[in-house]
PDB file of N, CA and C in Angstrom:
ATOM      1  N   UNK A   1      12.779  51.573  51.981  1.00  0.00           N
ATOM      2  CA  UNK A   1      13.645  51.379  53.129  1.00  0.00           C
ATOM      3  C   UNK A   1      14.792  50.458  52.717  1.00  0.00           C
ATOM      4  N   UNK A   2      16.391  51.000  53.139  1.00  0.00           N
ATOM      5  CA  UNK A   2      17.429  49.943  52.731  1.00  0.00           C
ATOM      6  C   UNK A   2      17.365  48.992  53.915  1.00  0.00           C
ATOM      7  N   UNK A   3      17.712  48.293  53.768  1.00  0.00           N
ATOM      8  CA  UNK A   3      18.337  47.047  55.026  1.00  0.00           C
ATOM      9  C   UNK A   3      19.749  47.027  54.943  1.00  0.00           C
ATOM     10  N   UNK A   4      20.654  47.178  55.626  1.00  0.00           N
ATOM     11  CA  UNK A   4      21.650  47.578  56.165  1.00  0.00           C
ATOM     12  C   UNK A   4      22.598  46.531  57.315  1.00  0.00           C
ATOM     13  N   UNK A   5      23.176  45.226  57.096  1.00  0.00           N
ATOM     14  CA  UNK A   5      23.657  44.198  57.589  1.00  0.00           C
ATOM     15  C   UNK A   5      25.102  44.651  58.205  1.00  0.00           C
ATOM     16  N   UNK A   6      25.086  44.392  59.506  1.00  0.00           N
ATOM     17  CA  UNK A   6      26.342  44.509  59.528  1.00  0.00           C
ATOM     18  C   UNK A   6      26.834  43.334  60.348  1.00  0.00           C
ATOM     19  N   UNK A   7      28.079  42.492  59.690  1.00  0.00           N
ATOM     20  CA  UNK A   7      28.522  41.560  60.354  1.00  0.00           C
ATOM     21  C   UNK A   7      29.753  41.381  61.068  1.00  0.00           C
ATOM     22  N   UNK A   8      29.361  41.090  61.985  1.00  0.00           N
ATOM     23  CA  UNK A   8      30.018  41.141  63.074  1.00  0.00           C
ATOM     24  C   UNK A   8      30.450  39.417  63.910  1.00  0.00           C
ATOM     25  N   UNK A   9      31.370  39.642  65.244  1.00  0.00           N
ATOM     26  CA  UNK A   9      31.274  38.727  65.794  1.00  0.00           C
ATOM     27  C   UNK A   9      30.462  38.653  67.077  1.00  0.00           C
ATOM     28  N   UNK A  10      29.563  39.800  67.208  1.00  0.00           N
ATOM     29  CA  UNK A  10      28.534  39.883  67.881  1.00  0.00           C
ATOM     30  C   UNK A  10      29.116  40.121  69.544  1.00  0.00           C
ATOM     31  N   UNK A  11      29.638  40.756  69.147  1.00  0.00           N
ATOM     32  CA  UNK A  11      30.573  41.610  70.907  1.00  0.00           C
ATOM     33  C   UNK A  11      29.915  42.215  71.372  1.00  0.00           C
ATOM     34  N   UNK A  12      29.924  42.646  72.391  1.00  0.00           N
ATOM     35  CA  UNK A  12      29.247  43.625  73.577  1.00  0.00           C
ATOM     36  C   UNK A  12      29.293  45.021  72.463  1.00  0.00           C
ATOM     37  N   UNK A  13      30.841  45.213  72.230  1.00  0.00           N
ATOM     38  CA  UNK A  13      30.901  46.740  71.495  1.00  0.00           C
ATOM     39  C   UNK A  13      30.363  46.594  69.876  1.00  0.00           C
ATOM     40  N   UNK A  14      30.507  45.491  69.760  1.00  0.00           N
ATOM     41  CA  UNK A  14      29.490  45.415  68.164  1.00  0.00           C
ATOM     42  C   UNK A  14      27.807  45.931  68.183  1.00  0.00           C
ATOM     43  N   UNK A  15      27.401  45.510  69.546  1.00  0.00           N
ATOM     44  CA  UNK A  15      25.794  45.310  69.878  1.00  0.00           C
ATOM     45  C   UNK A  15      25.497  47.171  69.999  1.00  0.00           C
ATOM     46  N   UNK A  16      27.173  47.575  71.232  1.00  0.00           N
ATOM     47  CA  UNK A  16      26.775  49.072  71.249  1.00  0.00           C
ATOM     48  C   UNK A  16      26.581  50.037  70.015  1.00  0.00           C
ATOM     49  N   UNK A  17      27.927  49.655  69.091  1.00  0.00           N
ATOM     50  CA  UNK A  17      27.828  50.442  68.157  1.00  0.00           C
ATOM     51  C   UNK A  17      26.736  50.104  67.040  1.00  0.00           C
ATOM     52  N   UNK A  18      25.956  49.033  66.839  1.00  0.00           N
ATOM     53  CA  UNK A  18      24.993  48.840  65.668  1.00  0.00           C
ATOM     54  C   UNK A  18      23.576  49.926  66.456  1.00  0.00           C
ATOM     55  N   UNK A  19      23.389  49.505  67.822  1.00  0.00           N
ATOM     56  CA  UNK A  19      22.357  50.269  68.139  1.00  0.00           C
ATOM     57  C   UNK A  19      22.529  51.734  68.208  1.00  0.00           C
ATOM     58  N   UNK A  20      24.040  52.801  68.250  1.00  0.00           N
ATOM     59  CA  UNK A  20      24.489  53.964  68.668  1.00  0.00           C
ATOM     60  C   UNK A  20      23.884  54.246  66.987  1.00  0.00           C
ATOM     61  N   UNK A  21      24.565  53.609  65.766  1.00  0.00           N
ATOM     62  CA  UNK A  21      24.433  53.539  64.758  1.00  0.00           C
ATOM     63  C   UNK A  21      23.062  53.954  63.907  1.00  0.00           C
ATOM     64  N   UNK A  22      22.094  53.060  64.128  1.00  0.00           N
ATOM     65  CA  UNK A  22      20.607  53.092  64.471  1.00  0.00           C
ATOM     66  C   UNK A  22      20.390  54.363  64.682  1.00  0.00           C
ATOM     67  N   UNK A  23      20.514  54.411  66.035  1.00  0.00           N
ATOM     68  CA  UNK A  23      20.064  55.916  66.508  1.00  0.00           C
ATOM     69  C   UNK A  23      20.550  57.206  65.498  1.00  0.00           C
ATOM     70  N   UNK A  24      21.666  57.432  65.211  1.00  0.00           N
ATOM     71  CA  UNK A  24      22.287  58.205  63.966  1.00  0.00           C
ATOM     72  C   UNK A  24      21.338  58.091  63.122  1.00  0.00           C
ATOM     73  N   UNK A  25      21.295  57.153  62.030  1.00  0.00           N
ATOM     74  CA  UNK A  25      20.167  57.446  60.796  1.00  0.00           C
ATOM     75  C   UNK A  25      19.164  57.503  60.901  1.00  0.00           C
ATOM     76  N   UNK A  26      18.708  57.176  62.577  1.00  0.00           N
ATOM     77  CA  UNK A  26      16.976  57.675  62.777  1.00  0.00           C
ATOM     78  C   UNK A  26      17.064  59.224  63.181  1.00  0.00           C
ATOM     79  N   UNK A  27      17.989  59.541  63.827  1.00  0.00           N
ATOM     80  CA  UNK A  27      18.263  61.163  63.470  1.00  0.00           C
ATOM     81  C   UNK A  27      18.079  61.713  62.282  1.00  0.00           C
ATOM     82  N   UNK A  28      18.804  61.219  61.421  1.00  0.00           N
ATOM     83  CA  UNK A  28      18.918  62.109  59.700  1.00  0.00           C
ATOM     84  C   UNK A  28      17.969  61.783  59.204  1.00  0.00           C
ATOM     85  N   UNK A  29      16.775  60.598  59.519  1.00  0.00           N
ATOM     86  CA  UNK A  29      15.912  60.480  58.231  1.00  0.00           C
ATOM     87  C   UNK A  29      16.366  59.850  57.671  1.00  0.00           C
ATOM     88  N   UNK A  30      17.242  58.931  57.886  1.00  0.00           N
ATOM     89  CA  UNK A  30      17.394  58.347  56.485  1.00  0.00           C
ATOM     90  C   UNK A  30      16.685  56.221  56.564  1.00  0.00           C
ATOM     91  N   UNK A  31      16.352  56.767  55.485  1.00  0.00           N
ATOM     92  CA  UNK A  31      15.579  55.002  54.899  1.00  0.00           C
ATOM     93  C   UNK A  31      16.105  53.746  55.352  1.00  0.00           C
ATOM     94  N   UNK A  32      16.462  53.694  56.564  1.00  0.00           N
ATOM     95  CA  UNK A  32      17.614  52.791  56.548  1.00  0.00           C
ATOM     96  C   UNK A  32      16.972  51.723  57.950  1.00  0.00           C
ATOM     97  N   UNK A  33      17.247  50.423  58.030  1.00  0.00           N
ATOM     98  CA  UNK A  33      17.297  49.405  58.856  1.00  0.00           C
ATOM     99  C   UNK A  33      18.448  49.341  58.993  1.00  0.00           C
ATOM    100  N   UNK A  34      19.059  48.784  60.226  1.00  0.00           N
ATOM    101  CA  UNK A  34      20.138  48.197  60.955  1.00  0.00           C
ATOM    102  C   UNK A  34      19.760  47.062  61.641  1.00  0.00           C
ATOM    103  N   UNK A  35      20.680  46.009  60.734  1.00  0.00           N
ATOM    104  CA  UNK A  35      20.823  44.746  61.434  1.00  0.00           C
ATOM    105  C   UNK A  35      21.850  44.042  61.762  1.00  0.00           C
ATOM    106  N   UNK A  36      22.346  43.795  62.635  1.00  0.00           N
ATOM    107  CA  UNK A  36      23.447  42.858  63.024  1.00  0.00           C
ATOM    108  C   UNK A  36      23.742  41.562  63.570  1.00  0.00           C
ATOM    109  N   UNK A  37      24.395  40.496  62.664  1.00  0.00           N
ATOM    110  CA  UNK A  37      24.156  39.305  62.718  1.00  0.00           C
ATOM    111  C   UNK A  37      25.380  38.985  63.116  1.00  0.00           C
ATOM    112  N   UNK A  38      25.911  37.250  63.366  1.00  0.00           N
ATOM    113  CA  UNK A  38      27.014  37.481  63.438  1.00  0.00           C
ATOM    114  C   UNK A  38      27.342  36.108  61.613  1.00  0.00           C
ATOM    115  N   UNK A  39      28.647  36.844  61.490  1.00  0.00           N
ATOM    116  CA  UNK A  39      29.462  36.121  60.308  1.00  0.00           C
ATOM    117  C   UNK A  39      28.020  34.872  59.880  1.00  0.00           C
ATOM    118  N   UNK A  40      28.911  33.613  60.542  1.00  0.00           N
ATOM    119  CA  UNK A  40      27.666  32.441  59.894  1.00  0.00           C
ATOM    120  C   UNK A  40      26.346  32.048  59.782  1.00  0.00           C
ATOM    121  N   UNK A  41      25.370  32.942  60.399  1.00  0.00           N
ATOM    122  CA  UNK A  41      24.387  33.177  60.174  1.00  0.00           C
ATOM    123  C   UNK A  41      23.883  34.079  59.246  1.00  0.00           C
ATOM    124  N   UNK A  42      25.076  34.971  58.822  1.00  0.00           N
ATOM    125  CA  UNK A  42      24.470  35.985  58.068  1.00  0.00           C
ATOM    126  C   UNK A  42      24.621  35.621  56.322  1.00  0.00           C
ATOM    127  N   UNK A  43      25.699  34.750  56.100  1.00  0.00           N
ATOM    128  CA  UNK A  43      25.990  34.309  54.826  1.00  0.00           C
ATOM    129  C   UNK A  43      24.721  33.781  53.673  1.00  0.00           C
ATOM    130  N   UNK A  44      23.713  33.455  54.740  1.00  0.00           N
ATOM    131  CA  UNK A  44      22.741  32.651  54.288  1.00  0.00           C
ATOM    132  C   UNK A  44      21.286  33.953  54.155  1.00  0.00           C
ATOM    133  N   UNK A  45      21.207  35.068  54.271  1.00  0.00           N
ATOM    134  CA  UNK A  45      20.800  35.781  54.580  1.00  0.00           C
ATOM    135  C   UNK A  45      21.063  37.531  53.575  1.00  0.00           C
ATOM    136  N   UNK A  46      22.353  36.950  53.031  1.00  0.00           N
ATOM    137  CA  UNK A  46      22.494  38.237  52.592  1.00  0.00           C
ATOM    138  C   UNK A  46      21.857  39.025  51.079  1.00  0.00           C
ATOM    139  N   UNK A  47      20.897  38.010  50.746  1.00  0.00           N
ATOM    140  CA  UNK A  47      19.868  38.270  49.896  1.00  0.00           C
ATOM    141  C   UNK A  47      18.863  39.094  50.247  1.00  0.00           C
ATOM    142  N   UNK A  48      18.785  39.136  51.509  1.00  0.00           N
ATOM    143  CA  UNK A  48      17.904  40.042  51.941  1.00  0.00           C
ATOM    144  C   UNK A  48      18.189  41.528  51.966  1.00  0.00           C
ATOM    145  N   UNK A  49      19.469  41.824  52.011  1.00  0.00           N
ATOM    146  CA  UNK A  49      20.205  43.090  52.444  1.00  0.00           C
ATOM    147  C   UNK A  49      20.360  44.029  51.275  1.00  0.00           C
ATOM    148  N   UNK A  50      20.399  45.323  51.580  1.00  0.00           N
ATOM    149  CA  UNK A  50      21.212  46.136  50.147  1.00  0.00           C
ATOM    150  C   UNK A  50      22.083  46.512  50.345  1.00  0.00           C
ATOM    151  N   UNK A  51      22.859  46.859  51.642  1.00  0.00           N
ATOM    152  CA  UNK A  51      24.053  47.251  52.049  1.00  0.00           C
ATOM    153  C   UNK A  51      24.760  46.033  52.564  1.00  0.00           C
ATOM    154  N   UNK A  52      26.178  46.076  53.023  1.00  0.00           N
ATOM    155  CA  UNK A  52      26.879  45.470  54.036  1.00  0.00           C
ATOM    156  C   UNK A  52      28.150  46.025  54.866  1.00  0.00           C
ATOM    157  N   UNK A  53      28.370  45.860  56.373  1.00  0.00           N
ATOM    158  CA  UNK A  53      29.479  46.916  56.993  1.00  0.00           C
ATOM    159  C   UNK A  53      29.757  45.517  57.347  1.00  0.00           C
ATOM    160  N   UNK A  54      31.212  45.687  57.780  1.00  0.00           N
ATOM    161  CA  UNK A  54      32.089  44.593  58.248  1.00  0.00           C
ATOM    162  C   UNK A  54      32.425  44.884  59.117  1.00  0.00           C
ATOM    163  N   UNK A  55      32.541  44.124  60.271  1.00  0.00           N
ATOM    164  CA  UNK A  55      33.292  45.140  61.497  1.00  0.00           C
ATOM    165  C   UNK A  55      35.082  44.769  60.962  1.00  0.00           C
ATOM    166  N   UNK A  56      35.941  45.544  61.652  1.00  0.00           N
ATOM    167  CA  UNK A  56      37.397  45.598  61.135  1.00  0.00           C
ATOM    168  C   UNK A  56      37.693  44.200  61.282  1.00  0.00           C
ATOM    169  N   UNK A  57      37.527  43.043  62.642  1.00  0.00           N
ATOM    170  CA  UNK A  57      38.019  42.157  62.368  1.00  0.00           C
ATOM    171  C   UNK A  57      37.684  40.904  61.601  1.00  0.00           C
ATOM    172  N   UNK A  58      36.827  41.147  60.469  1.00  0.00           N
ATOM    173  CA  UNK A  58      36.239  40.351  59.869  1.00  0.00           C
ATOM    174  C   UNK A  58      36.807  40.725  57.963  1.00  0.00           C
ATOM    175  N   UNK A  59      37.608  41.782  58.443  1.00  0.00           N
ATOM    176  CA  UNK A  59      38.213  42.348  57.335  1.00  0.00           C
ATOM    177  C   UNK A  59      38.615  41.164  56.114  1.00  0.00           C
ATOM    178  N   UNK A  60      38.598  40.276  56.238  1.00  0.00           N
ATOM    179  CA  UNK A  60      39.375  39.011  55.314  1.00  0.00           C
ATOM    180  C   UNK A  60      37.790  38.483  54.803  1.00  0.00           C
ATOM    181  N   UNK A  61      36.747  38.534  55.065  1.00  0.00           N
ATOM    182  CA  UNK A  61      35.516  38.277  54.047  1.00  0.00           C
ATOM    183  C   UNK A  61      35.621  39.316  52.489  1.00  0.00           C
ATOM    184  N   UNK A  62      36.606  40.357  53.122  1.00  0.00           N
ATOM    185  CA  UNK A  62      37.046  40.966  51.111  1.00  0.00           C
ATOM    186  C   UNK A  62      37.185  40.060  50.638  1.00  0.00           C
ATOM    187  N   UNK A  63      38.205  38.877  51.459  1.00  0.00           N
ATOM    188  CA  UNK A  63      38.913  38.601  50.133  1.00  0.00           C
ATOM    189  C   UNK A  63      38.110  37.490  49.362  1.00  0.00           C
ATOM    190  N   UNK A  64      37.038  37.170  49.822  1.00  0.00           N
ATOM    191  CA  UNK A  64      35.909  36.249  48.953  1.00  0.00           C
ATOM    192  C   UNK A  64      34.705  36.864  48.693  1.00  0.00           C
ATOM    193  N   UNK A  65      34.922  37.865  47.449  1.00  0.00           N
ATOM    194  CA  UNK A  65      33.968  38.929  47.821  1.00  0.00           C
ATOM    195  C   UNK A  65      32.556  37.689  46.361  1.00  0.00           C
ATOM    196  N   UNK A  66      32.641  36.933  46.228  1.00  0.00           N
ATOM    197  CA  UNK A  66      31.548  35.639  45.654  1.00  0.00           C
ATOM    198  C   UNK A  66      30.984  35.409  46.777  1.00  0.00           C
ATOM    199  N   UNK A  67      31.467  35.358  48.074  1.00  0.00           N
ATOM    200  CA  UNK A  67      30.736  34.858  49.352  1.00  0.00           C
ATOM    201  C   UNK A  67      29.911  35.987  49.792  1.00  0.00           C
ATOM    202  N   UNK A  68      30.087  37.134  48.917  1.00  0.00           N
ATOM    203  CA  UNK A  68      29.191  38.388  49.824  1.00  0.00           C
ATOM    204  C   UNK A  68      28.077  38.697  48.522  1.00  0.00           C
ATOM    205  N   UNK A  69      28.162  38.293  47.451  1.00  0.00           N
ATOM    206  CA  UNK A  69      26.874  38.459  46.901  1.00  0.00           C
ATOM    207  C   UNK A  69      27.310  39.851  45.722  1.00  0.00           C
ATOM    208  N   UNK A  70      26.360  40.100  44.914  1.00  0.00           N
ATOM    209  CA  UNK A  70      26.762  41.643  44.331  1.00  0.00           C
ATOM    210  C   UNK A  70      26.413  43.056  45.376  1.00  0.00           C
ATOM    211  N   UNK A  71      26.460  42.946  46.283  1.00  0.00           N
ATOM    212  CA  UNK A  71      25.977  44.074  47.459  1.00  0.00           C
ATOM    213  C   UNK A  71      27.168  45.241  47.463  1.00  0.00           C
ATOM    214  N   UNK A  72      26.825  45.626  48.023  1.00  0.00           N
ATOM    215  CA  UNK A  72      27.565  47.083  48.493  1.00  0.00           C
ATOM    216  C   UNK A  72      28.501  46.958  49.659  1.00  0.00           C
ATOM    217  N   UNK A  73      29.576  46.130  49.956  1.00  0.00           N
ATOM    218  CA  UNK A  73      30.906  46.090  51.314  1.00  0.00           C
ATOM    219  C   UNK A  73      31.681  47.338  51.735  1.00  0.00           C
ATOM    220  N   UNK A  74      31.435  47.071  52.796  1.00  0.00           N
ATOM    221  CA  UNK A  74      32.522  48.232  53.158  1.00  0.00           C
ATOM    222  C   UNK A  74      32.678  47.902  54.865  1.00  0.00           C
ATOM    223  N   UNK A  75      34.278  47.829  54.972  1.00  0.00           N
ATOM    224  CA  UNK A  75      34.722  47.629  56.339  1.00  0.00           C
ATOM    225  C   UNK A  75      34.625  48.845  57.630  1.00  0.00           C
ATOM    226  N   UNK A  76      33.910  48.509  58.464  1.00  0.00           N
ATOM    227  CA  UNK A  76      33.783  49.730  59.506  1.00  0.00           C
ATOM    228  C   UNK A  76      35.272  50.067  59.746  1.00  0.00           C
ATOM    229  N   UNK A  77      35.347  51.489  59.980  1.00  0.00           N
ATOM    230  CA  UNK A  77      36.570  51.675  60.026  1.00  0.00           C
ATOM    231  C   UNK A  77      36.897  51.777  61.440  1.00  0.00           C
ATOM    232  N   UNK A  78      38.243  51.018  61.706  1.00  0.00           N
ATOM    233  CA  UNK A  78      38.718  50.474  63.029  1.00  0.00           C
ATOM    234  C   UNK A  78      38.446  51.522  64.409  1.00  0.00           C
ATOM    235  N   UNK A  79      38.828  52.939  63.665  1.00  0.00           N
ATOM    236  CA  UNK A  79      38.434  54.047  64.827  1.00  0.00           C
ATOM    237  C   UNK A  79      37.520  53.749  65.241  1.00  0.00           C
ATOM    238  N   UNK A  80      36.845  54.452  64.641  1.00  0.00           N
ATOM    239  CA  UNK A  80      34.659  54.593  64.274  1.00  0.00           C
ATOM    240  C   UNK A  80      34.645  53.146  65.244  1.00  0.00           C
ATOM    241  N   UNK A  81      35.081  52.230  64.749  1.00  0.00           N
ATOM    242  CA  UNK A  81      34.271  51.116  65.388  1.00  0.00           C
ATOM    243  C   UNK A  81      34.840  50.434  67.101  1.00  0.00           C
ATOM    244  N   UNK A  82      36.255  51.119  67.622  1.00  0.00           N
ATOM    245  CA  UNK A  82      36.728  51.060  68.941  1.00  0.00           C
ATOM    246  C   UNK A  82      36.602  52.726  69.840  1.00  0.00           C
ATOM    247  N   UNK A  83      35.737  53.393  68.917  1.00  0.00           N
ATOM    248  CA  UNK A  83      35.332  53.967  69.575  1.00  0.00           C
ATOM    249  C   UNK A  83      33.869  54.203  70.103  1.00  0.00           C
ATOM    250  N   UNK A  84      33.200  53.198  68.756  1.00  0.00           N
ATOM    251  CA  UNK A  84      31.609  53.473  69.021  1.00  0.00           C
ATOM    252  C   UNK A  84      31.015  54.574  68.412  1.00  0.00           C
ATOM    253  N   UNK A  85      31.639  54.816  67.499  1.00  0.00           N
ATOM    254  CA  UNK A  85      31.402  56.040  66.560  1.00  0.00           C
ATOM    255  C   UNK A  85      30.025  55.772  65.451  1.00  0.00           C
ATOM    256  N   UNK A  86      28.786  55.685  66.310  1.00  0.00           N
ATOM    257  CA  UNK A  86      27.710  55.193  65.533  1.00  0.00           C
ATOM    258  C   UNK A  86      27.095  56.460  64.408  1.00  0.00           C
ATOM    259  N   UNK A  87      28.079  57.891  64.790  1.00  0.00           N
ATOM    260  CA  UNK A  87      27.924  58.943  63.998  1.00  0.00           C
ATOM    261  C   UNK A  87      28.429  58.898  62.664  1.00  0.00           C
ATOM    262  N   UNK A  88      29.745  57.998  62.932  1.00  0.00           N
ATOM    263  CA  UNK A  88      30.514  58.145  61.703  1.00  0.00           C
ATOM    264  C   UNK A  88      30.366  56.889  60.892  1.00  0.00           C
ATOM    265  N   UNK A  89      29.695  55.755  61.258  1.00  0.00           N
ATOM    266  CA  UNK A  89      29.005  54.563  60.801  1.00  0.00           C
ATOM    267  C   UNK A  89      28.052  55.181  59.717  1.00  0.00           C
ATOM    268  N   UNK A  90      27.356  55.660  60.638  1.00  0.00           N
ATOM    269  CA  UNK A  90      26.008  56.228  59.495  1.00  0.00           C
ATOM    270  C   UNK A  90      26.212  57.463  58.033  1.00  0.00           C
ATOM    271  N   UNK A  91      27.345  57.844  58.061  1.00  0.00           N
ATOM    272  CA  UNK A  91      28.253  58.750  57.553  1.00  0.00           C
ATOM    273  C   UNK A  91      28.441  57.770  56.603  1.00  0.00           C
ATOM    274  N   UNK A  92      29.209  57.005  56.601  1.00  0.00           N
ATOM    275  CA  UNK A  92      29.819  55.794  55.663  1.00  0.00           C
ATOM    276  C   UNK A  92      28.472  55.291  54.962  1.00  0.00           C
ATOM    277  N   UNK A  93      27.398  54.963  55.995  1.00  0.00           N
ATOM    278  CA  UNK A  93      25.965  54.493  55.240  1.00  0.00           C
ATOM    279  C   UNK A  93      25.380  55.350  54.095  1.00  0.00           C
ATOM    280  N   UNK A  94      25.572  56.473  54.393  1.00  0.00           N
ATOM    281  CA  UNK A  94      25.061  57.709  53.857  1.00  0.00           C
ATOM    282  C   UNK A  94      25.280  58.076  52.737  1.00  0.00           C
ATOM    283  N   UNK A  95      26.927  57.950  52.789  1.00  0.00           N
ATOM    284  CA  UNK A  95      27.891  57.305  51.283  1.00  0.00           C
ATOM    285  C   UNK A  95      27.515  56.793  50.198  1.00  0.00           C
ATOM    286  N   UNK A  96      27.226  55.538  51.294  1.00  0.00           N
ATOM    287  CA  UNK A  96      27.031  53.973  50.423  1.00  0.00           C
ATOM    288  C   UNK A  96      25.656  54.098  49.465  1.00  0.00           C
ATOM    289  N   UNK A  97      24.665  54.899  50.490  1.00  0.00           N
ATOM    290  CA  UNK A  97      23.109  54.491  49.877  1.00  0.00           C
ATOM    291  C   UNK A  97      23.225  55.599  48.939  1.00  0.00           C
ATOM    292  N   UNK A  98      24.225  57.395  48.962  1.00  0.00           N
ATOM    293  CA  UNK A  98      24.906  57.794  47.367  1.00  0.00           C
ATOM    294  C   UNK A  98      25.337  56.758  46.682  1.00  0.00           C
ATOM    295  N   UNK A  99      26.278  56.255  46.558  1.00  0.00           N
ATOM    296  CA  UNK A  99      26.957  55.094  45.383  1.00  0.00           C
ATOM    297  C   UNK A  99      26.096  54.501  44.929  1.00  0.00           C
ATOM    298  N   UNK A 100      24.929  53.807  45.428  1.00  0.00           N
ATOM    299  CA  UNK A 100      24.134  52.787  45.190  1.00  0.00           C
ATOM    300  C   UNK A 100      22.721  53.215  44.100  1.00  0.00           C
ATOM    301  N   UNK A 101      22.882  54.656  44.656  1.00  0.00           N
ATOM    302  CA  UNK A 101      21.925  55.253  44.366  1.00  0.00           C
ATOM    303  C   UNK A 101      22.788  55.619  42.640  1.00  0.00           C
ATOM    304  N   UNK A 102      23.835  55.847  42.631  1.00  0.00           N
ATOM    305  CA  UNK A 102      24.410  56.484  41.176  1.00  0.00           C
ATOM    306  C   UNK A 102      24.176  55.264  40.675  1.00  0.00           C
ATOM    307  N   UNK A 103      24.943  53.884  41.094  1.00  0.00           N
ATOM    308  CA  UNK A 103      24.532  52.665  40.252  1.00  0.00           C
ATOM    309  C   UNK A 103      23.633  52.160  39.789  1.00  0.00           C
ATOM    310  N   UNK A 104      22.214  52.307  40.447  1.00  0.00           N
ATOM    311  CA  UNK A 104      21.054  52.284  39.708  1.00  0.00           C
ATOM    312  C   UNK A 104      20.674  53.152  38.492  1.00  0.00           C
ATOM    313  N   UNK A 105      20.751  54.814  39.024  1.00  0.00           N
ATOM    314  CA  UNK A 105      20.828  55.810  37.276  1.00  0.00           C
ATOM    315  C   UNK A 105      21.680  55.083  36.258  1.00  0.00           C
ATOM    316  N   UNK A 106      23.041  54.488  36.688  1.00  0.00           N
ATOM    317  CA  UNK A 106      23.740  54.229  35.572  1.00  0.00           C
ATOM    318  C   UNK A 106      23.430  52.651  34.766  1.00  0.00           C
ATOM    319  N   UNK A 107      22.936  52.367  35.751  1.00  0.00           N
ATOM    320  CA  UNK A 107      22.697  50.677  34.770  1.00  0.00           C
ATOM    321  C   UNK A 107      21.176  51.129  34.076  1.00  0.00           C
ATOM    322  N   UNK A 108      20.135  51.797  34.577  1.00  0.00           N
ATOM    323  CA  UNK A 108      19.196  52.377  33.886  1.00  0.00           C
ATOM    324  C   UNK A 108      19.468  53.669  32.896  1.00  0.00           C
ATOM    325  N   UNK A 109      20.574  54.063  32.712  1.00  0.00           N
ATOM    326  CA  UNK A 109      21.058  54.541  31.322  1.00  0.00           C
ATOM    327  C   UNK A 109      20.873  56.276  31.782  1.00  0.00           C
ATOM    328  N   UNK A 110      20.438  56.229  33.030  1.00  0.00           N
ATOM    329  CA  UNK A 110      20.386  57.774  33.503  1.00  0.00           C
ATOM    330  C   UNK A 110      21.686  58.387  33.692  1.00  0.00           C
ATOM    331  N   UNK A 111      21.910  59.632  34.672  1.00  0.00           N
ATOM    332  CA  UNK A 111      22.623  60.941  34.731  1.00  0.00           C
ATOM    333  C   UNK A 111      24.184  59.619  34.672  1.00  0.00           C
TER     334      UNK A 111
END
């Protein structure tokens, strides 16, 4: 199972879309936890995670990407995320846990 962080500033529409989100990859099957913290609680925490989503306005944690650990970032994209697009969240997840998945074959010398 991945664990799947997404940080946020913990808004009403952050809370909708992590749980709409949820619901999406418990549709597909896929291995995945959803958790949503907000920013300063989560810094301390992100050892736990294998993924990370940003909501858009938190977009400037790129630019200290030492503060996010060697993990997997990626900013929810502004649509997806003012619209509540917990379809297209999990889409991006879906992505991510591909990429993550090639980076392991490749540091283990596979495909």
């Amino acid at each position: 199972m991945k664990k799947v962080l997404i940080i946020s500033t913990m808004s009403i529409a952050s809370e909708v879309l992590a749980n709409r989100t949820a619901q999406a990859v418990k549709k597909r099957n896929l291995p995945v936890e959803i958790t949503l913290m907000p920013e300063k609680e989560s810094m301390e925490l992100l050892h736990k995670f294998d993924i990370l989503l940003l909501s858009p306005h938190l977009r400037f944690l790129l630019g200290n990407p030492d503060g996010l650990g060697n993990l997997p970032v990626e900013v929810i994209n502004s649509v997806d995320f003012g619209n509540l697009n917990g379809s297209a969240v999990a889409d991006a997840i879906e992505n991510m846990l591909g990429e993550t998945e090639k980076r392991v074959l490749l540091a283990a010398g596979g495909a």
